[in-house]
Protein backbone atom coordinates (compact mmCIF):
# COMPACT_ATOMS: atom_id res chain seq x y z
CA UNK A 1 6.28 88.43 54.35
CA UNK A 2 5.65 88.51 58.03
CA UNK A 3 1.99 89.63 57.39
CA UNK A 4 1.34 87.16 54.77
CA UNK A 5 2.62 84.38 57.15
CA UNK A 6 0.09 84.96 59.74
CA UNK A 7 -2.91 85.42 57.56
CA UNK A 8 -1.75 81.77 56.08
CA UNK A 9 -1.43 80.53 59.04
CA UNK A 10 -5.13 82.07 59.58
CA UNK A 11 -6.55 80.59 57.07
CA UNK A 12 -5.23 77.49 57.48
CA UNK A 13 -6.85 77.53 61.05
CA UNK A 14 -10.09 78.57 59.47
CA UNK A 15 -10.06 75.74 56.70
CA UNK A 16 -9.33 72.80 57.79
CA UNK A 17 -5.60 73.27 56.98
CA UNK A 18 -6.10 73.97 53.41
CA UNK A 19 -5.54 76.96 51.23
CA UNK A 20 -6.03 77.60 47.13
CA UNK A 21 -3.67 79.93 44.66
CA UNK A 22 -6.18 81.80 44.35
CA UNK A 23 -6.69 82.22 48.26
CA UNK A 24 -3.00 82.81 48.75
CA UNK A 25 -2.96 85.46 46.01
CA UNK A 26 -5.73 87.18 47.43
CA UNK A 27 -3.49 87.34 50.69
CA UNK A 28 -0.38 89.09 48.55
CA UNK A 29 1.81 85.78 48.15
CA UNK A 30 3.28 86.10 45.01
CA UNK A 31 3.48 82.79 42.70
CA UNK A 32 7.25 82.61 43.42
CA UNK A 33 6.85 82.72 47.00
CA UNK A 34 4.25 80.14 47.08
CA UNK A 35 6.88 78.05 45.04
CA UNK A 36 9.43 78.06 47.80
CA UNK A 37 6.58 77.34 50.55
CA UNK A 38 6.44 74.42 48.81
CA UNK A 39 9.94 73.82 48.37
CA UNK A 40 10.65 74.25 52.30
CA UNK A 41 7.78 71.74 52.71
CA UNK A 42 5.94 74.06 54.27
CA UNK A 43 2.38 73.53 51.77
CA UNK A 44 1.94 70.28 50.22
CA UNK A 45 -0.09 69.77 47.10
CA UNK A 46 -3.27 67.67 47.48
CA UNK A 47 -5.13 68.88 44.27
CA UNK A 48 -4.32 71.15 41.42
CA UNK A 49 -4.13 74.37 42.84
CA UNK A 50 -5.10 73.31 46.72
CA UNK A 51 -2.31 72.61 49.54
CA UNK A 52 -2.56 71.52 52.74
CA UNK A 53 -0.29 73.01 55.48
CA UNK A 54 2.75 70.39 56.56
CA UNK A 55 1.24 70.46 60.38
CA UNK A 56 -2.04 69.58 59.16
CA UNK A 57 -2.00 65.31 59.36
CA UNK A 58 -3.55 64.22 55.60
CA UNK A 59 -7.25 62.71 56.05
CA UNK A 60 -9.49 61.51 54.27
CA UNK A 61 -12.02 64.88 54.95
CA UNK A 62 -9.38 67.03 53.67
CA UNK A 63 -9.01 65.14 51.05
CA UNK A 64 -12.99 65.75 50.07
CA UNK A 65 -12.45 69.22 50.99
CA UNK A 66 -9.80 69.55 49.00
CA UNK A 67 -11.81 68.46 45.99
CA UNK A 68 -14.05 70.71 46.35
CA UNK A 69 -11.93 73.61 46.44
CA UNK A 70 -10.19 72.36 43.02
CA UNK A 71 -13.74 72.48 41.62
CA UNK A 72 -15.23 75.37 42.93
CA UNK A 73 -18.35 74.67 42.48
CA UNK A 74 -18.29 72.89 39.16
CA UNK A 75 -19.36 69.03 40.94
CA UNK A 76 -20.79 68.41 43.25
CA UNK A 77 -19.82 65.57 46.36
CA UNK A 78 -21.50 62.39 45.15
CA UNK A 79 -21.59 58.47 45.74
CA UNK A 80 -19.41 56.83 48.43
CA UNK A 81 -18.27 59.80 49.46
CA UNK A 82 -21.54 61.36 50.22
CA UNK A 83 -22.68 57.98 52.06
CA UNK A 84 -20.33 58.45 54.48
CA UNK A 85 -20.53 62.33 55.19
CA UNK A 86 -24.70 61.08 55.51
CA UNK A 87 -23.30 58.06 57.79
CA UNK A 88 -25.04 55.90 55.63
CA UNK A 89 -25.58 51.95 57.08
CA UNK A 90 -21.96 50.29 55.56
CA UNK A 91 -20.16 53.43 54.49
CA UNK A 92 -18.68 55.13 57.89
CA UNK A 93 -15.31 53.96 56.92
CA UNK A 94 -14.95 54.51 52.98
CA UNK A 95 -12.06 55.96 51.96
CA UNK A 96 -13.42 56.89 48.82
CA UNK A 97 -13.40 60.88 47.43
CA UNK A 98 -15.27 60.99 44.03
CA UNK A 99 -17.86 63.99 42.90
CA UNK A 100 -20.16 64.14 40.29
CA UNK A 101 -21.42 66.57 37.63
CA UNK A 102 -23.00 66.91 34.41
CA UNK A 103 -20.22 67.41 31.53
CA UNK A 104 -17.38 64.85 31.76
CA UNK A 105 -15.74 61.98 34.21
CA UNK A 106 -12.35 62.46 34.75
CA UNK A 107 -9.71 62.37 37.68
CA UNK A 108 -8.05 64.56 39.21
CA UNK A 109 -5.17 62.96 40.77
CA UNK A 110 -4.61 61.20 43.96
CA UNK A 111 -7.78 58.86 45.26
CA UNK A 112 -9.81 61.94 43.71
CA UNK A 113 -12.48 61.31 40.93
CA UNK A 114 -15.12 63.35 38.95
CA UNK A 115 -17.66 61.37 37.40
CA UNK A 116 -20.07 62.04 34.95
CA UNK A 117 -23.73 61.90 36.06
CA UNK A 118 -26.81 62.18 34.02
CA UNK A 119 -29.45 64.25 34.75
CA UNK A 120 -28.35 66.06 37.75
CA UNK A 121 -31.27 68.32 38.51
CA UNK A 122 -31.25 71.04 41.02
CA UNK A 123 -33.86 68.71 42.79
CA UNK A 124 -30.88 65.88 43.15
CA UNK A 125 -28.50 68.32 44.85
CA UNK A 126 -28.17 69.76 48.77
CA UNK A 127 -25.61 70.69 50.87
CA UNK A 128 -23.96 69.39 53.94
CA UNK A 129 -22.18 71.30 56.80
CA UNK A 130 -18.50 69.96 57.03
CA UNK A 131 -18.31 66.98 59.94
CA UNK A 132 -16.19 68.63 62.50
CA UNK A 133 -14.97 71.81 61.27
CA UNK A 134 -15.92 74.82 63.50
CA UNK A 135 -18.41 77.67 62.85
CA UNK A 136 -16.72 80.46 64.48
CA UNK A 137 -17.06 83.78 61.85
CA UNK A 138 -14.52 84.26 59.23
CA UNK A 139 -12.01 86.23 60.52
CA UNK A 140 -12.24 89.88 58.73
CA UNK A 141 -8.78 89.52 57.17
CA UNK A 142 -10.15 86.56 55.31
CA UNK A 143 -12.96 87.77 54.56
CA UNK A 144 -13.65 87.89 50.76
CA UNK A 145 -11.84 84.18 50.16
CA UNK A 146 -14.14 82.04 49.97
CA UNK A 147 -13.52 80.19 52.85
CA UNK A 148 -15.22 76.56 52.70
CA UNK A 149 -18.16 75.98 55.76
CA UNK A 150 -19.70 73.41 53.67
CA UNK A 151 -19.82 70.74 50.89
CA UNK A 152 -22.47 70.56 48.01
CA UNK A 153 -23.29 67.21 47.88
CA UNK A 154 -26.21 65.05 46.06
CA UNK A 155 -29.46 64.34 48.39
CA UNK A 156 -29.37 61.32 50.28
CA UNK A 157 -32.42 60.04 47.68
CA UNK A 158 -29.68 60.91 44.64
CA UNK A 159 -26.62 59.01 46.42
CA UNK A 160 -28.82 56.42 46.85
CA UNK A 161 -30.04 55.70 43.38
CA UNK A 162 -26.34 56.53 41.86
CA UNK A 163 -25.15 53.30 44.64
CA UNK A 164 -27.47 51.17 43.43
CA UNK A 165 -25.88 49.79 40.63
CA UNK A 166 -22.56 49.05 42.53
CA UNK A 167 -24.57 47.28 45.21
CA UNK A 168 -25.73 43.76 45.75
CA UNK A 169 -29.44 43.91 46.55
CA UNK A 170 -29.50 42.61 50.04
CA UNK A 171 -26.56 45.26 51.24
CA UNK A 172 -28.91 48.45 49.20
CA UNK A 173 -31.76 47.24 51.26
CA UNK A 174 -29.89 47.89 54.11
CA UNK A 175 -28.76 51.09 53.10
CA UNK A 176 -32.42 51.76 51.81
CA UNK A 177 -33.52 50.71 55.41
CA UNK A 178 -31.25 53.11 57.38
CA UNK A 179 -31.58 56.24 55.58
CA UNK A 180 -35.50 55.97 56.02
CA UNK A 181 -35.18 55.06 59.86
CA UNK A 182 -32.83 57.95 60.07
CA UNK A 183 -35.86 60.33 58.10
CA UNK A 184 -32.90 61.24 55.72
CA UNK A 185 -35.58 60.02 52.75
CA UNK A 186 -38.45 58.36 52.28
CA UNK A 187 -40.09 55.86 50.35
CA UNK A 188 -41.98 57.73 48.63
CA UNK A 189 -39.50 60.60 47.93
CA UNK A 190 -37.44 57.81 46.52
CA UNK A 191 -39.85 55.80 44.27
CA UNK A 192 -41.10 59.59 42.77
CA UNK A 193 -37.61 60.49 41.95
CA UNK A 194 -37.06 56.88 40.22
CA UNK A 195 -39.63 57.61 38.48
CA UNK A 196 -38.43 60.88 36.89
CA UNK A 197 -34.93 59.39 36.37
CA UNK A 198 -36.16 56.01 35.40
CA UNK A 199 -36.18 56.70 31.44
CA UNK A 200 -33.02 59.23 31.81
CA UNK A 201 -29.94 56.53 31.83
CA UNK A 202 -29.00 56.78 35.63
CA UNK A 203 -27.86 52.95 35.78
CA UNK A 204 -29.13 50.82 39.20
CA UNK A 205 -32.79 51.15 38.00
CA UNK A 206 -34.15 47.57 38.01
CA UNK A 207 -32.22 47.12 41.45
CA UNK A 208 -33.84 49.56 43.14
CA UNK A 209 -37.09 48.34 41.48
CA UNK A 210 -36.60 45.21 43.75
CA UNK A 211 -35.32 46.77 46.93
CA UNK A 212 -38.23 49.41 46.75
CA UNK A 213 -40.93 46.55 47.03
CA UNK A 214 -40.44 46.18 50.75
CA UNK A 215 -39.07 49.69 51.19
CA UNK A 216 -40.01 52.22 53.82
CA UNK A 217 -39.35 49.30 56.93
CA UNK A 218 -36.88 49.94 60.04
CA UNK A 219 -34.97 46.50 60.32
CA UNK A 220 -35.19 43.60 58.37
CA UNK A 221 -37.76 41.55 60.75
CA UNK A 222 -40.23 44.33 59.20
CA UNK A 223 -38.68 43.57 55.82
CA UNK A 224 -39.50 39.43 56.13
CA UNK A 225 -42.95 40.49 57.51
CA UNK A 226 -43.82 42.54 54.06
CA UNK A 227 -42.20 39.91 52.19
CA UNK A 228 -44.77 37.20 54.05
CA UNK A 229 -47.86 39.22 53.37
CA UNK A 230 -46.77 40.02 49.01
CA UNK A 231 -45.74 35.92 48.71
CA UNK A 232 -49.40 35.32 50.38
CA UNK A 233 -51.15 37.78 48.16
CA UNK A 234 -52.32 39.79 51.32
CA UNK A 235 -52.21 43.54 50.55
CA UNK A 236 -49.30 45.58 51.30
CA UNK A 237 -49.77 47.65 54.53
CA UNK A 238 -48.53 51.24 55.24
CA UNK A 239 -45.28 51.29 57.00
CA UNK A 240 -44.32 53.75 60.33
CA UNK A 241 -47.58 55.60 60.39
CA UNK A 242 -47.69 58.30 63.22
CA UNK A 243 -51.31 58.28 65.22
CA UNK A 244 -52.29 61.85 66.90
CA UNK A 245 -54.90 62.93 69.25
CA UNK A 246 -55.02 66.79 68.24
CA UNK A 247 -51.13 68.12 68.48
CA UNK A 248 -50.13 65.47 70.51
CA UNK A 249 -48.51 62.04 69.38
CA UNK A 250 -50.28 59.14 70.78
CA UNK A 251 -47.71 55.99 68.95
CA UNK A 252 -46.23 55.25 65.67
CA UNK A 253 -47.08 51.81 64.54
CA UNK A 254 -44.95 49.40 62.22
CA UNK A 255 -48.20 48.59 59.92
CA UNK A 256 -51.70 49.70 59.17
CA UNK A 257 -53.96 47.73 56.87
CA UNK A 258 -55.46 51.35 54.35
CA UNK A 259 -59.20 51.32 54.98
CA UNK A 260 -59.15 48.74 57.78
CA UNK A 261 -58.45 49.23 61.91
CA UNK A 262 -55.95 46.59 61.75
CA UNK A 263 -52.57 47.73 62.96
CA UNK A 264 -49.65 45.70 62.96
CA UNK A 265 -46.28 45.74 65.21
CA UNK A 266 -43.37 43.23 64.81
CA UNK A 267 -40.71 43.27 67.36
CA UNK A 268 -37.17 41.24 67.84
CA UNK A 269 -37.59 41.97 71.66
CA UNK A 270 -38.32 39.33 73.89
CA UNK A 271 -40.39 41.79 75.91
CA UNK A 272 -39.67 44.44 78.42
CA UNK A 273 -38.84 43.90 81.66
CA UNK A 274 -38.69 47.15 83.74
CA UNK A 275 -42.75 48.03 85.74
CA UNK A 276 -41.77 51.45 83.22
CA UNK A 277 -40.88 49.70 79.84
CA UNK A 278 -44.09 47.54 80.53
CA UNK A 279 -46.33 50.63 81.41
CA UNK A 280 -45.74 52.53 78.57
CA UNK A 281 -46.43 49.95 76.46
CA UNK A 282 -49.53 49.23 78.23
CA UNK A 283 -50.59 52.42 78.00
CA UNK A 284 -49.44 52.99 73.96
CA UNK A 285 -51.55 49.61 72.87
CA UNK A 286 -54.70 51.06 75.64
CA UNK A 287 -54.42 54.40 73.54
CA UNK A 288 -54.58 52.67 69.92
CA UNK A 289 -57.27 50.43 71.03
CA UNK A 290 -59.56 53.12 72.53
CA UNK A 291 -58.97 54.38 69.27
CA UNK A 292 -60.55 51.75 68.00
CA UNK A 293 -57.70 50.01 66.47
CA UNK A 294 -57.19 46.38 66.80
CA UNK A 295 -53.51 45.84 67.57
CA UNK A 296 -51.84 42.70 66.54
CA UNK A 297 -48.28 42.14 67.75
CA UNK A 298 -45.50 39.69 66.39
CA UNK A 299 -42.23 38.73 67.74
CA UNK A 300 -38.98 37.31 65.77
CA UNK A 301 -39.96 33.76 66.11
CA UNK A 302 -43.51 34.29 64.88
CA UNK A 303 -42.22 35.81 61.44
CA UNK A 304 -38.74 33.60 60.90
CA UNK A 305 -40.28 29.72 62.57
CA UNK A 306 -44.05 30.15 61.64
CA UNK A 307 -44.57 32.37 58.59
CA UNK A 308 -48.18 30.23 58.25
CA UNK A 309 -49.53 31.62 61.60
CA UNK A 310 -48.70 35.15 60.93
CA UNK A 311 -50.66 34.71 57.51
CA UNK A 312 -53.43 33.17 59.45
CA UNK A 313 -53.51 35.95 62.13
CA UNK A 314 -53.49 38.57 59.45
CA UNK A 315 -55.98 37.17 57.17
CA UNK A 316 -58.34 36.46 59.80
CA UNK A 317 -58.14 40.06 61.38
CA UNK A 318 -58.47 41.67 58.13
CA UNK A 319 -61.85 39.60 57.81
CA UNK A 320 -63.10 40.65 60.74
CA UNK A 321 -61.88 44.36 60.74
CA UNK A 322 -63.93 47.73 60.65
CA UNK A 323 -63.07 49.86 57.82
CA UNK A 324 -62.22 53.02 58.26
CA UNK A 325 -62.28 56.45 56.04
């Protein structure tokens, strides 16, 4: 059993300190012998069918992992759980492990759930390289079991809309908020895919109906901004649009008025104070203006203490703007 010892002990190094029957069969350990590793403590079940070597310290990834050996492919990582793998804003330290997939909800013992999803379209699923596990090759001797590199998981756009629901609106506009400053979606990836699900059952419609309204902002000063212009009945602007001179990027602005030079920045700085901070800011609002643009800055105090002067500012600019094609 010498052999079969090392190429656990193997595979244990290569997965995260897991193993499956099946994997352990594949290495010649008979189901008696796999009995009395467990008996001598030496695997520990985690999942039906899936141990974790006694060395190994439980977690909360091998936990997930473990999951997703039980199912094999049959759910995918979903929810919570993919929040935090995606470091979502207000999941890093969830200690939740749930999946989802098409057929049925059901545990699977331990802190481990499957849930039933509806509509889970290729389009809604991805997969995810698993945080801190190495790449080095699969050693030949294991080669053939199926050893886990990654996780599938549903797109950060899918997690998003299942979380909805279980989310009060101002804590999924934060999570909106992050996973489009971190380009892990977009607004309009997200209100497209609403759309397709929107008559389909997937619960935490109407919410994200209300978060989406000011949707595709970096921090919430942006967020109040949008919110000024929509109660004033001023037009909704686009949000982080990039401005290039051929291949190269000249600035990406908070706002630009469609059809209009008017270009918008809100900021919760109180300015920069390095000569270098100050000169490349200079030199960004020189380049947008010789453009043609007509930059209009606001700070915290402008959008929070004096909502009625920003609506002043902006009305009056958008009166006196050029269009442009």
């Amino acid at each position: 059993m010498g052999t079969e010892l090392d190429n656990l002990h193997r595979l244990s190094e290569a997965q995260g300190g897991l193993a499956t029957a099946k994997q352990l069969a594949l290495l010649g350990f008979t189901p008696k012998q796999i009995d009395g590793l467990r008996d001598r403590r030496r695997l520990l079940s985690v999942a039906p069918g899936v141990f974790r070597s006694a060395g190994v310290p439980a977690s909360w990834l091998n936990q997930v992992v473990a999951g997703a050996l039980f199912l094999d492919g049959r759910a995918v990582t979903s929810g919570a759980t993919a929040a935090r793998l995606f470091v979502f804003h207000g999941f890093e330290r969830s200690g939740t492990v749930e999946f989802s997939c098409e057929r049925t909800s059901r545990g699977i013992g331990g802190q481990i759930t499957v849930r039933s999803a509806r509509q889970l379209d290729a389009i809604d699923r991805t997969t995810c390289q698993i945080p801190d596990w190495g790449n080095e090759p699969v050693p030949p001797e294991l080669e053939g079991l199926g050893i886990v590199r990654t996780l599938g998981i549903t797109t950060p756009c899918r997690t998003i809309i299942d979380l909805a629901h279980r989310m009060p609106v101002p804590a999924l506009a934060r999570l909106v908020d992050s996973a489009i400053s971190m380009r892990l979606t977009s607004f309009e990836v997200l209100i497209e895919r609403l759309e397709s699900l929107r008559d389909s059952g997937v619960r935490g419609v109407r919410r994200m109906d209300q978060v989406l309204v000011d949707a595709g902002v970096e921090s919430w000063l942006e967020r109040k901004f949008l919110e000024l212009l929509r109660e004033a009945g001023l037009p909704r602007p686009q949000c982080q649009v990039i401005f290039r001179d051929g291949s190269r990027t000249v600035a990406r602005v908070d706002f630009l008025f469609a059809g209009t030079n008017v270009v918008v920045e809100v900021s919760g700085r109180r300015g920069h104070v390095t000569d270098a901070e100050r000169q490349k800011d200079a030199r960004r609002r020189n380049e947008l203006q010789r453009a043609g643009m007509q930059v209009i800055e606001f700070v915290t105090v402008d959008v929070v203490r004096d909502p009625a002067y920003v609506v002043r500012t902006i009305r009056a600019a958008l009166a006196g703007g050029t269009s442009r094609s």
